[in-house]
N, C-alpha and C. Protein backbone atom coordinates (compact mmCIF):
# COMPACT_ATOMS: atom_id res chain seq x y z
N UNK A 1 0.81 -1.21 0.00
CA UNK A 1 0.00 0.00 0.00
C UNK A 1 0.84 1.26 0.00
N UNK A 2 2.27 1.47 -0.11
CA UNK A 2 3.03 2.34 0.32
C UNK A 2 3.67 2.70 -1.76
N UNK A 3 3.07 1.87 -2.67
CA UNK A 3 3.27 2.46 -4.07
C UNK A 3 2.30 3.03 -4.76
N UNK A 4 2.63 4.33 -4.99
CA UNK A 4 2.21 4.71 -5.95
C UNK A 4 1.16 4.00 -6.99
N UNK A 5 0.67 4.69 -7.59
CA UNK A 5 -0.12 3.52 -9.41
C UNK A 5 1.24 3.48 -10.10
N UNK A 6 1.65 4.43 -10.08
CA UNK A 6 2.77 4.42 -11.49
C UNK A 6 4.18 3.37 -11.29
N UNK A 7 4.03 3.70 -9.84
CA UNK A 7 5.14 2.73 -8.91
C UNK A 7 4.52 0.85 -9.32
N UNK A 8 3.47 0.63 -9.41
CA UNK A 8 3.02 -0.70 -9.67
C UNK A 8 2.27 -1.07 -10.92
N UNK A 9 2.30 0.09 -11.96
CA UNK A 9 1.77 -0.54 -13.16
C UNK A 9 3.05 0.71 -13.46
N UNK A 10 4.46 0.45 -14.04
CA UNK A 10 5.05 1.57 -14.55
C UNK A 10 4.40 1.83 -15.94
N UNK A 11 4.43 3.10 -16.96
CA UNK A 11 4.48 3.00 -17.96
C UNK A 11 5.28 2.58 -19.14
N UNK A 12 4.54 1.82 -19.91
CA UNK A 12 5.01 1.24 -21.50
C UNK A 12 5.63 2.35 -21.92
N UNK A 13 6.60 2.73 -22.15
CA UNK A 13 7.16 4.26 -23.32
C UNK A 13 6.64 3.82 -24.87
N UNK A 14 6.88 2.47 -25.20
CA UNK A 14 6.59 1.88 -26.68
C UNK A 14 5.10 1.95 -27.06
N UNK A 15 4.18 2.20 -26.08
CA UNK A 15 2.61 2.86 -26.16
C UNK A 15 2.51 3.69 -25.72
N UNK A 16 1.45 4.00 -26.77
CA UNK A 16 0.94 5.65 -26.89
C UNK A 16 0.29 5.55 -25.36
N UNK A 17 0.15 7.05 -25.07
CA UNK A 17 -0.48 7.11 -23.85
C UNK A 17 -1.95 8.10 -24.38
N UNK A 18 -2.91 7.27 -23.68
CA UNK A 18 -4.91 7.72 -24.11
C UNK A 18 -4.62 8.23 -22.96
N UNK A 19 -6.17 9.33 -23.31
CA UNK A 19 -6.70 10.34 -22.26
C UNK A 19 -7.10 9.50 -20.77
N UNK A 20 -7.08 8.07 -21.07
CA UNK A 20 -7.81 7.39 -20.04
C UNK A 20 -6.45 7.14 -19.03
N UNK A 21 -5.30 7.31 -19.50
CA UNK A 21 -4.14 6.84 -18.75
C UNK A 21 -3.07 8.32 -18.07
N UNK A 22 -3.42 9.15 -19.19
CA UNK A 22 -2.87 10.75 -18.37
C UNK A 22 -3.74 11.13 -17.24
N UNK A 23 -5.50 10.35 -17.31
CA UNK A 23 -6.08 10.87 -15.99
C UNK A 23 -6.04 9.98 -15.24
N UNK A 24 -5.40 8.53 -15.14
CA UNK A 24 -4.62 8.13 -14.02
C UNK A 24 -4.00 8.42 -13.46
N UNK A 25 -2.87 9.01 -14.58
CA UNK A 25 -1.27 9.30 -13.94
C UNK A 25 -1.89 10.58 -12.86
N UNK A 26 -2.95 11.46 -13.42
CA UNK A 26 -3.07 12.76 -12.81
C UNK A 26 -3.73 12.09 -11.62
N UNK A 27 -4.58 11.09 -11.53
CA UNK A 27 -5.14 11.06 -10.54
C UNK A 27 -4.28 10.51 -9.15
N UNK A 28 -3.38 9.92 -9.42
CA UNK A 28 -2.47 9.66 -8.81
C UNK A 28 -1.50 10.45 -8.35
N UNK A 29 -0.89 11.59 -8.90
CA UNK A 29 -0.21 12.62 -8.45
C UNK A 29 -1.60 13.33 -7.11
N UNK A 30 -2.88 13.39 -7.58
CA UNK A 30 -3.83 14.01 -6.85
C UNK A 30 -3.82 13.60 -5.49
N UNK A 31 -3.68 11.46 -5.24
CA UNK A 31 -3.87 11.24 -4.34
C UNK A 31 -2.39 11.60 -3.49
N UNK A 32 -1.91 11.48 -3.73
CA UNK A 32 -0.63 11.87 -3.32
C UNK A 32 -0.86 13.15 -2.76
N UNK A 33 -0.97 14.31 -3.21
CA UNK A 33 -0.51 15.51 -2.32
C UNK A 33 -1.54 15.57 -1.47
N UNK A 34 -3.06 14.95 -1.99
CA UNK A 34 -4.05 15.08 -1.02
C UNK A 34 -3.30 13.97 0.36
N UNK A 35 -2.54 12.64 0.26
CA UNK A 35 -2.09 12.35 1.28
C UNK A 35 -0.83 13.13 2.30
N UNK A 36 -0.44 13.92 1.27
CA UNK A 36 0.63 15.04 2.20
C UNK A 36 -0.01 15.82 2.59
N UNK A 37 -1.38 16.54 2.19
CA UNK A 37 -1.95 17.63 2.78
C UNK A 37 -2.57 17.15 4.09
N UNK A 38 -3.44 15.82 4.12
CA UNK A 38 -3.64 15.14 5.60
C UNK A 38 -2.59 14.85 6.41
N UNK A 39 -1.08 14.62 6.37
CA UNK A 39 -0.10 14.44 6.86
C UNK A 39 0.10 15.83 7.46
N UNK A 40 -0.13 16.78 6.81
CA UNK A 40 0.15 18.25 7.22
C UNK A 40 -0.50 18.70 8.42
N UNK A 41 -1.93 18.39 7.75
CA UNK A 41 -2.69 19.22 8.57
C UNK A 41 -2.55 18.45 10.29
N UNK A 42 -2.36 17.36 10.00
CA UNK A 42 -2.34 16.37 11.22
C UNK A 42 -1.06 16.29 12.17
N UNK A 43 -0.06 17.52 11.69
CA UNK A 43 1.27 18.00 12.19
C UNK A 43 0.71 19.37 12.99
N UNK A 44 0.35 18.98 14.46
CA UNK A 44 0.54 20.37 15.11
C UNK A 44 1.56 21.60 15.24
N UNK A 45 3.03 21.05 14.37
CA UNK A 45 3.77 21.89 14.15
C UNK A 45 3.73 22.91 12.75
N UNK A 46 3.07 22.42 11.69
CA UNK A 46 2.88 22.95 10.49
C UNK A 46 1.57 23.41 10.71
N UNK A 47 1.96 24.99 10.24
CA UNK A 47 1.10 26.28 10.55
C UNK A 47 0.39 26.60 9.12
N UNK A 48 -1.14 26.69 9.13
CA UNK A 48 -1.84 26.64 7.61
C UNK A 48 -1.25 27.44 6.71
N UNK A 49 -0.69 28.61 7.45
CA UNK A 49 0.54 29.32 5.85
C UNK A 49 1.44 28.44 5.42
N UNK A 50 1.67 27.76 6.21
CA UNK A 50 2.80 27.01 5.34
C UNK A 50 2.22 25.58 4.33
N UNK A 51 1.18 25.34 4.84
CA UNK A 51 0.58 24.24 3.82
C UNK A 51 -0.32 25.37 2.54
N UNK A 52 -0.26 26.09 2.49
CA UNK A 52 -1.09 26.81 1.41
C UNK A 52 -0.26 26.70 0.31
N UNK A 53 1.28 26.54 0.25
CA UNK A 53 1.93 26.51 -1.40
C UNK A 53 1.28 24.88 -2.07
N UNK A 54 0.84 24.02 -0.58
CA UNK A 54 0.45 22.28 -1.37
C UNK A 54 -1.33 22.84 -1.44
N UNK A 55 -1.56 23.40 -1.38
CA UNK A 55 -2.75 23.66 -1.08
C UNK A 55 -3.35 24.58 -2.72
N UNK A 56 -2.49 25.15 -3.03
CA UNK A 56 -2.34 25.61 -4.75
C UNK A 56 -2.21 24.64 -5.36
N UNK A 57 -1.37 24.06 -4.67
CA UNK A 57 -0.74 22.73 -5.78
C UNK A 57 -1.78 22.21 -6.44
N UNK A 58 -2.51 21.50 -5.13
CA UNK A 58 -3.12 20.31 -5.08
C UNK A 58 -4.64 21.05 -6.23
N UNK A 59 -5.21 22.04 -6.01
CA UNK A 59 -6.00 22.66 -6.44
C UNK A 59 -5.56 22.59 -8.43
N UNK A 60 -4.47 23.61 -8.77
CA UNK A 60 -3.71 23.14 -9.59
C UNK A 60 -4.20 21.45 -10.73
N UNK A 61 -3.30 20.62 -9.68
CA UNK A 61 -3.26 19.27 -10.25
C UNK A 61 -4.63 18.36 -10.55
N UNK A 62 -5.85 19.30 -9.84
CA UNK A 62 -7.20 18.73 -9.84
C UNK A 62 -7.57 19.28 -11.24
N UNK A 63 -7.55 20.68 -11.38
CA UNK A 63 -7.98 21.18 -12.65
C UNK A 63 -7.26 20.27 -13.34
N UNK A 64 -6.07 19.79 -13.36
CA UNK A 64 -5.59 18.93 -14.87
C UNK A 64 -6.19 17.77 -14.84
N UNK A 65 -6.80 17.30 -13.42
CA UNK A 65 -7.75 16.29 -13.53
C UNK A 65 -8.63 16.22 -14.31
N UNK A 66 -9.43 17.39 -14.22
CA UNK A 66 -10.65 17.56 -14.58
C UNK A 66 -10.35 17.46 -16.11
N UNK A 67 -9.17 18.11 -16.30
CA UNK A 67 -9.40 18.40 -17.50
C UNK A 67 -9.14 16.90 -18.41
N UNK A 68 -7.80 16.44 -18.18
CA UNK A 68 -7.45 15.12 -18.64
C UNK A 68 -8.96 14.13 -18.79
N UNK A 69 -9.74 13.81 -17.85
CA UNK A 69 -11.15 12.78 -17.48
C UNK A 69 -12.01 13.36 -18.14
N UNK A 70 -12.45 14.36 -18.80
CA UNK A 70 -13.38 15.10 -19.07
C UNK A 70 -13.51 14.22 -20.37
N UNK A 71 -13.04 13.41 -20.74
CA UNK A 71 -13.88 12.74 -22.34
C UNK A 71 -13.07 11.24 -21.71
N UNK A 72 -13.48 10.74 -20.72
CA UNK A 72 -12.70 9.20 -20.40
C UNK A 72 -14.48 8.64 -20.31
N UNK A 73 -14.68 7.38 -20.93
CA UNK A 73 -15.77 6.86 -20.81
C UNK A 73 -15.99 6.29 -19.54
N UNK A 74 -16.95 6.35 -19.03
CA UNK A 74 -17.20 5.86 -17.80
C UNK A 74 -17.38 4.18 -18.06
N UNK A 75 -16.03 3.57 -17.96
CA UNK A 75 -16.20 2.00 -18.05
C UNK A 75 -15.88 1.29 -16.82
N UNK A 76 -16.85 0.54 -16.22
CA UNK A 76 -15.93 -0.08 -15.09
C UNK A 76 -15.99 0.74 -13.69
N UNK A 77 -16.36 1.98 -14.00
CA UNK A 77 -16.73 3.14 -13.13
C UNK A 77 -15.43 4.10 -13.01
N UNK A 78 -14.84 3.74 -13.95
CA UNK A 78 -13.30 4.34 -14.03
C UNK A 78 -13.82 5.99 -14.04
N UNK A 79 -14.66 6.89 -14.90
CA UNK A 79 -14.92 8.02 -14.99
C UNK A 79 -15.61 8.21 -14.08
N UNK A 80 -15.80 7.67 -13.36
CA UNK A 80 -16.72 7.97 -11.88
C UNK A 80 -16.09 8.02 -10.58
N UNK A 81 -15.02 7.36 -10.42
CA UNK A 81 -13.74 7.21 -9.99
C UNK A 81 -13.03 9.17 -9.96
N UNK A 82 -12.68 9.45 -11.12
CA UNK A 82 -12.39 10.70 -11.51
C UNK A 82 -13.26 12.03 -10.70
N UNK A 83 -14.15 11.79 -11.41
CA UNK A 83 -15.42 13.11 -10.99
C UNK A 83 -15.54 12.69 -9.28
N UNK A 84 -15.21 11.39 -8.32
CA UNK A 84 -15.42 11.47 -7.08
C UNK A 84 -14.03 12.06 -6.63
N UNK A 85 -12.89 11.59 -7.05
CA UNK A 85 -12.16 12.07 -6.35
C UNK A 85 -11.18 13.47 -6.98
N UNK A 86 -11.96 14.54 -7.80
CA UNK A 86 -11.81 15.87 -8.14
C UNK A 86 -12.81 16.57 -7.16
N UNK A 87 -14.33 15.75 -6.99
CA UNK A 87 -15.06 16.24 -5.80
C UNK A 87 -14.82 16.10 -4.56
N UNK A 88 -14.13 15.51 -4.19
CA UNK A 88 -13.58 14.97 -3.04
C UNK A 88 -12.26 16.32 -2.79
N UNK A 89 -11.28 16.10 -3.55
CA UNK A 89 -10.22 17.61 -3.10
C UNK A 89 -10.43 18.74 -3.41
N UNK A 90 -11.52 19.17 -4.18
CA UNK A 90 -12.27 20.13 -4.19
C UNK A 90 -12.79 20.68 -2.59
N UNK A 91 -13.85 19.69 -2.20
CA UNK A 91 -14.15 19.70 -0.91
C UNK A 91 -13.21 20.17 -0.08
N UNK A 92 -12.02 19.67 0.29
CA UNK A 92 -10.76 19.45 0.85
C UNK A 92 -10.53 21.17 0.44
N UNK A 93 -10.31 21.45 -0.50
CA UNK A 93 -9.61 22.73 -0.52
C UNK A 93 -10.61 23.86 0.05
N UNK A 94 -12.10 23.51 -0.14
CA UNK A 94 -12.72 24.51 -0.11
C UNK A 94 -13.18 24.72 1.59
N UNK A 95 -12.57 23.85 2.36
CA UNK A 95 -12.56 24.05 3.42
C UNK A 95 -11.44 24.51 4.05
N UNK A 96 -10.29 24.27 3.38
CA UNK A 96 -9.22 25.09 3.62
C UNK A 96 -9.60 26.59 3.57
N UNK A 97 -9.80 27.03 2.24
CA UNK A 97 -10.11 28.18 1.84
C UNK A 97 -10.77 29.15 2.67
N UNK A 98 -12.06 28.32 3.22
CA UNK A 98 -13.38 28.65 4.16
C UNK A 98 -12.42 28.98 5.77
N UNK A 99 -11.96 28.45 6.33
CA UNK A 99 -11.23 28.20 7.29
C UNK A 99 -11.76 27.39 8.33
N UNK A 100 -12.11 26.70 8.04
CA UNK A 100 -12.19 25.31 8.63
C UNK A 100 -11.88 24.66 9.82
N UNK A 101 -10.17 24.83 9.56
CA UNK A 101 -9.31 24.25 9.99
C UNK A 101 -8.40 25.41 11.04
N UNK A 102 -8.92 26.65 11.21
CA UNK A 102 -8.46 27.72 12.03
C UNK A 102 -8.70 27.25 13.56
C-alpha cells in the first residue's frame, strides 16, 4: 500500500499514452498531495501558511484532472472514480479556503 499507481503498473514508453491513462497518472499525483496535505494538517507543528503553497498545488493538479477525465468513458466506473475524487479535493480545498481548519 506504500506504491504509488505508477510505482506498480510503470508505464510502456513503446505505447501511446490515451486520455484514459494521463487521468490516471493525474489522478495519482492528486492522491498523493491530497495524502501530504492530511499528513500536514495532522502536524501540530505545520502552521496553515505554510501548507497553502500544497494547497495551490493540489488545487492546480485537480484542474488537470478535470481536464485530462473530461472525455474518459465511464467503463468499469473508471470516470466515476475521476469526478469522485476531483469532488472529493475540491471539498478538501474549499474548506481550507473557508477556514475550517483555524
Amino acid at each position: 500500500l506504500n506504491k504509488t499507481v505508477s510505482e506498480m503498473n510503470p508505464a510502456d514508453p513503446t505505447k501511446p499514452v490515451g486520455q484514459k491513462d494521463l487521468a490516471l497518472e493525474q489522478s495519482d499525483r492528486v492522491l498523493t498531495l491530497l495524502d501530504r496535505y492530511a499528513g500536514k494538517l495532522a502536524d501540530p507543528s505545520t502552521s496553515l501558511k505554510e501548507i497553502y503553497p500544497l494547497v495551490t498545488r493540489i488545487q492546480e493538479e485537480v484542474d488537470l484532472l478535470e481536464t485530462s477525465a473530461a472525455d474518459v468513458p465511464d467503463e468499469k466506473g473508471v470516470g466515476r472514480f475521476f469526478k469522485d475524487l476531483a469532488i472529493t479535493a475540491n471539498v478538501a480545498m474549499l474548506k481550507y479556503q473557508r477556514g475550517d481548519f483555524v
